[in-house]
Protein backbone atom coordinates (compact mmCIF):
# COMPACT_ATOMS: atom_id res chain seq x y z
CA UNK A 1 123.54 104.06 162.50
CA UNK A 2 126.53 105.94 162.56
CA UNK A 3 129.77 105.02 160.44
CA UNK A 4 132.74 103.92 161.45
CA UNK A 5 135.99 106.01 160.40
CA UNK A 6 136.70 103.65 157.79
CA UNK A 7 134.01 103.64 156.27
CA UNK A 8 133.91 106.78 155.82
CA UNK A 9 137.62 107.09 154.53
CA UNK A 10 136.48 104.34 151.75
CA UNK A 11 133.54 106.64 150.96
CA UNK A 12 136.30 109.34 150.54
CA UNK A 13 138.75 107.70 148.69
CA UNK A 14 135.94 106.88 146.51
CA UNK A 15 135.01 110.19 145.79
CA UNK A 16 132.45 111.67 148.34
CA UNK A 17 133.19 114.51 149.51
CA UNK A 18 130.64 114.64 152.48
CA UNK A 19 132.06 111.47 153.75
CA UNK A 20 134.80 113.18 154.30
CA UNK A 21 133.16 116.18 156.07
CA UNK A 22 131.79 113.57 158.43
CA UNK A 23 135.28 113.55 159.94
CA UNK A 24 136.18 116.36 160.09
CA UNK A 25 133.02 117.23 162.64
CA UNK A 26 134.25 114.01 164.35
CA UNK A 27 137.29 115.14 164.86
CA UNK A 28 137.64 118.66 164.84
CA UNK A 29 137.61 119.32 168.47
CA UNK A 30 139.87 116.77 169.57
CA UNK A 31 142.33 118.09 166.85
CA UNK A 32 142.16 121.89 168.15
CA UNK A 33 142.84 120.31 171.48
CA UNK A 34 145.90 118.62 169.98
CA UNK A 35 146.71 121.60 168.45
CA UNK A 36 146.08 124.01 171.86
CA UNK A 37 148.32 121.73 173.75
CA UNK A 38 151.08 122.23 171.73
CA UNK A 39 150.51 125.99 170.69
CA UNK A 40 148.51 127.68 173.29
CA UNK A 41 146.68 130.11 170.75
CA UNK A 42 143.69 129.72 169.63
CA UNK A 43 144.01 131.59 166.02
CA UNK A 44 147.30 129.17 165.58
CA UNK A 45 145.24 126.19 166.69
CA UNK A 46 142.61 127.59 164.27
CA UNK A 47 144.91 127.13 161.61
CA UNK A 48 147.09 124.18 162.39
CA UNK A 49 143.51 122.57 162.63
CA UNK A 50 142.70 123.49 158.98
CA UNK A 51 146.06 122.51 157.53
CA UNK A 52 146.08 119.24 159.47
CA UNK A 53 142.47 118.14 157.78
CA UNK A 54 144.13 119.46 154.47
CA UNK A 55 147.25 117.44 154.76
CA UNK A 56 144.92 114.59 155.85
CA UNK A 57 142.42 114.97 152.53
CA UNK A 58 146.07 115.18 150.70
CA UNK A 59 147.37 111.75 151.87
CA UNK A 60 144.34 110.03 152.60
CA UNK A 61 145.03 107.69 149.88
CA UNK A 62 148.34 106.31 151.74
CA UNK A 63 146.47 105.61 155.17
CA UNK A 64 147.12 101.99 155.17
CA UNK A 65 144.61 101.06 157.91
CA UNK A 66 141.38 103.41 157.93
CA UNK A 67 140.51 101.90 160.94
CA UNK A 68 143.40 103.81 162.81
CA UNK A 69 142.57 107.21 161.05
CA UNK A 70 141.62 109.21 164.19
CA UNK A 71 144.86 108.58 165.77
CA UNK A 72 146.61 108.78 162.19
CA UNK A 73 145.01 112.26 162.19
CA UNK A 74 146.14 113.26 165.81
CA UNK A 75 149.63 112.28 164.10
CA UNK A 76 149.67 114.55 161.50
CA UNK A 77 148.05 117.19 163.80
CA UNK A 78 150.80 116.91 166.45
CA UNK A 79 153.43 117.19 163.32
CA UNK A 80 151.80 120.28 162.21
CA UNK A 81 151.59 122.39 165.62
CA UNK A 82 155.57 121.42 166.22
CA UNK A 83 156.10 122.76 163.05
CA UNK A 84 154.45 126.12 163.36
CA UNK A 85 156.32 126.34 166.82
CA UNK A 86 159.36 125.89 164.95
CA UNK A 87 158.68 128.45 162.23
CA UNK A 88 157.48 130.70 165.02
CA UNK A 89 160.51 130.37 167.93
CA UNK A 90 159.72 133.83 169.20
CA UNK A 91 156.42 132.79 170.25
CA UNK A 92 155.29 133.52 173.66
CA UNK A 93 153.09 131.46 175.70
CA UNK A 94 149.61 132.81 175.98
CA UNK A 95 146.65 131.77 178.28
CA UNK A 96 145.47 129.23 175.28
CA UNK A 97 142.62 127.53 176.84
CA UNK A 98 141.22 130.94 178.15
CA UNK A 99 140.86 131.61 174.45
CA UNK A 100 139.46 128.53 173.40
CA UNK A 101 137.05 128.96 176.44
CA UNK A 102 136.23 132.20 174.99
CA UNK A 103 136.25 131.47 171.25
CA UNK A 104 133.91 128.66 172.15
CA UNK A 105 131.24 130.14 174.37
CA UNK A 106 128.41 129.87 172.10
CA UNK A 107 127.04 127.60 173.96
CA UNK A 108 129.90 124.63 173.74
CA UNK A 109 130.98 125.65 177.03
CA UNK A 110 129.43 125.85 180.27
CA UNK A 111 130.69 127.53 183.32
CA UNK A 112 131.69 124.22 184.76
CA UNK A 113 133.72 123.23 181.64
CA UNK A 114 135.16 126.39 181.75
CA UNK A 115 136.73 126.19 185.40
CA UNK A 116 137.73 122.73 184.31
CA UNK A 117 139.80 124.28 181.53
CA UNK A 118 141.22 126.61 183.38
CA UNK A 119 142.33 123.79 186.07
CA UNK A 120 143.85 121.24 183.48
CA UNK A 121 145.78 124.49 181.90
CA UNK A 122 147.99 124.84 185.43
CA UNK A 123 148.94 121.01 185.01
CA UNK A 124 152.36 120.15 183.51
CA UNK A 125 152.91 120.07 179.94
CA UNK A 126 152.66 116.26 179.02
CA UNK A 127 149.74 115.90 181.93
CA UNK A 128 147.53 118.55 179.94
CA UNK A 129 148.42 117.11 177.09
CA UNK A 130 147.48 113.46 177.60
CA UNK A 131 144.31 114.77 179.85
CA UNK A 132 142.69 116.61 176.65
CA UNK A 133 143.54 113.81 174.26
CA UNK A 134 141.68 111.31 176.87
CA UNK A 135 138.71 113.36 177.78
CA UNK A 136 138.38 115.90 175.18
CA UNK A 137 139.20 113.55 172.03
CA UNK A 138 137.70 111.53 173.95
CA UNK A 139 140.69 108.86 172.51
CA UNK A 140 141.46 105.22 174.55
CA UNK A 141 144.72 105.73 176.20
CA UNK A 142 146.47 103.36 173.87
CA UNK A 143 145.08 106.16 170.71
CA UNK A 144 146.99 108.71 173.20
CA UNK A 145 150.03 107.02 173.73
CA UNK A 146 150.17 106.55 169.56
CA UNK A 147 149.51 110.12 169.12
CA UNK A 148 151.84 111.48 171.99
CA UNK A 149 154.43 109.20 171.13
CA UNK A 150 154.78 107.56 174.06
CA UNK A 151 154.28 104.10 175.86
CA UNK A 152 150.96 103.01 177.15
CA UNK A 153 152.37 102.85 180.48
CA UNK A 154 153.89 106.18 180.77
CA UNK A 155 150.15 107.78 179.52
CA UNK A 156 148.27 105.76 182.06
CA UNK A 157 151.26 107.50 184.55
CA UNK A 158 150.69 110.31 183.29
CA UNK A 159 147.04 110.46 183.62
CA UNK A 160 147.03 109.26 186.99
CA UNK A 161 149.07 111.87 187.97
CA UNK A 162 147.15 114.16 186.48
CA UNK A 163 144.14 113.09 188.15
CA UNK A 164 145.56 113.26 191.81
CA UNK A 165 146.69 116.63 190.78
CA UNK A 166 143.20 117.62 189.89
CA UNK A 167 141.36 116.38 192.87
CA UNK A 168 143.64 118.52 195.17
CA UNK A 169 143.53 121.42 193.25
CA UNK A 170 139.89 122.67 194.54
CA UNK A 171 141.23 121.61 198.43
CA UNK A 172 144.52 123.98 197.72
CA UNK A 173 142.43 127.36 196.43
CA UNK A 174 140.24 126.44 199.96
CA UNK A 175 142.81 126.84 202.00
């Protein structure tokens, strides 16, 4: 039987560690997602990933509801990769999810996850964004819209666009 997050946050906060290890292999792809849509690097995901579980371990004990710690997490992961783009404003973008794609090819990624990546990476911004959240996380749409700070509504928009966008793509490179 698998745990629920918060039981395993109780299991933290009450001193085991491996509880606590549990998430973090729960949730550390969706937070390098997080992190790739913000930063498009894969080293900087790397790390904003690391710090986010740190700050995470560090304020565990003020989580009020350890039912919502996934999107809680996403939170603090979100904080963290608009903070390194601040302390980093010379940044330039880089093909991101080609990196994951190529960080993560032992074996995590097949060929047709890989052309999938590399289709949701020519989507706007906040349509990648909410698309890796949804199916990558995978999070419910409401977890999104907490996590991207935005309304339900607008993140169900968003997707939708996002899926129309999608389906055309493989008719456009036909043509």
């Amino acid at each position: 039987m698998t745990q629920s997050d918060a039981q395993l946050v109780q299991e933290t906060l009450d001193g085991d560690r491996q509880a606590f290890a549990l998430l973090v292999r729960r949730y550390e792809r969706s937070v390098r997602a997080v992190a790739m849509s913000i930063v498009k690097s894969s080293h900087t995901a790397d790390d904003i990933a690391q710090d986010a579980f740190v700050r995470a371990w560090e304020q565990l004990p003020t989580l009020r509801n350890p039912k919502v710690f996934g999107p809680w997490l996403m939170k603090i992961t979100r904080r963290s990769a608009i903070d390194s783009l601040r302390r980093q404003q010379s940044l330039t973008y880089s093909d991101g999810l080609d990196q994951m794609a190529a960080h993560e090819r032992n074996g995590q990624l097949d060929e047709k996850q890989q052309h999938l990546l590399e289709t949701i990476d020519r989507l706007p911004k906040a349509e990648r964004q909410v698309i890796m959240l949804r199916y990558f996380g995978p999070h419910s749409v409401r977890d999104v819209a907490n996590i991207v700070g935005r309304s339900v509504g607008t993140v169900t928009k968003q997707l939708s666009r996002a899926h129309k966008r999608l389906k055309n793509r493989p008719q456009e490179s036909e043509q």
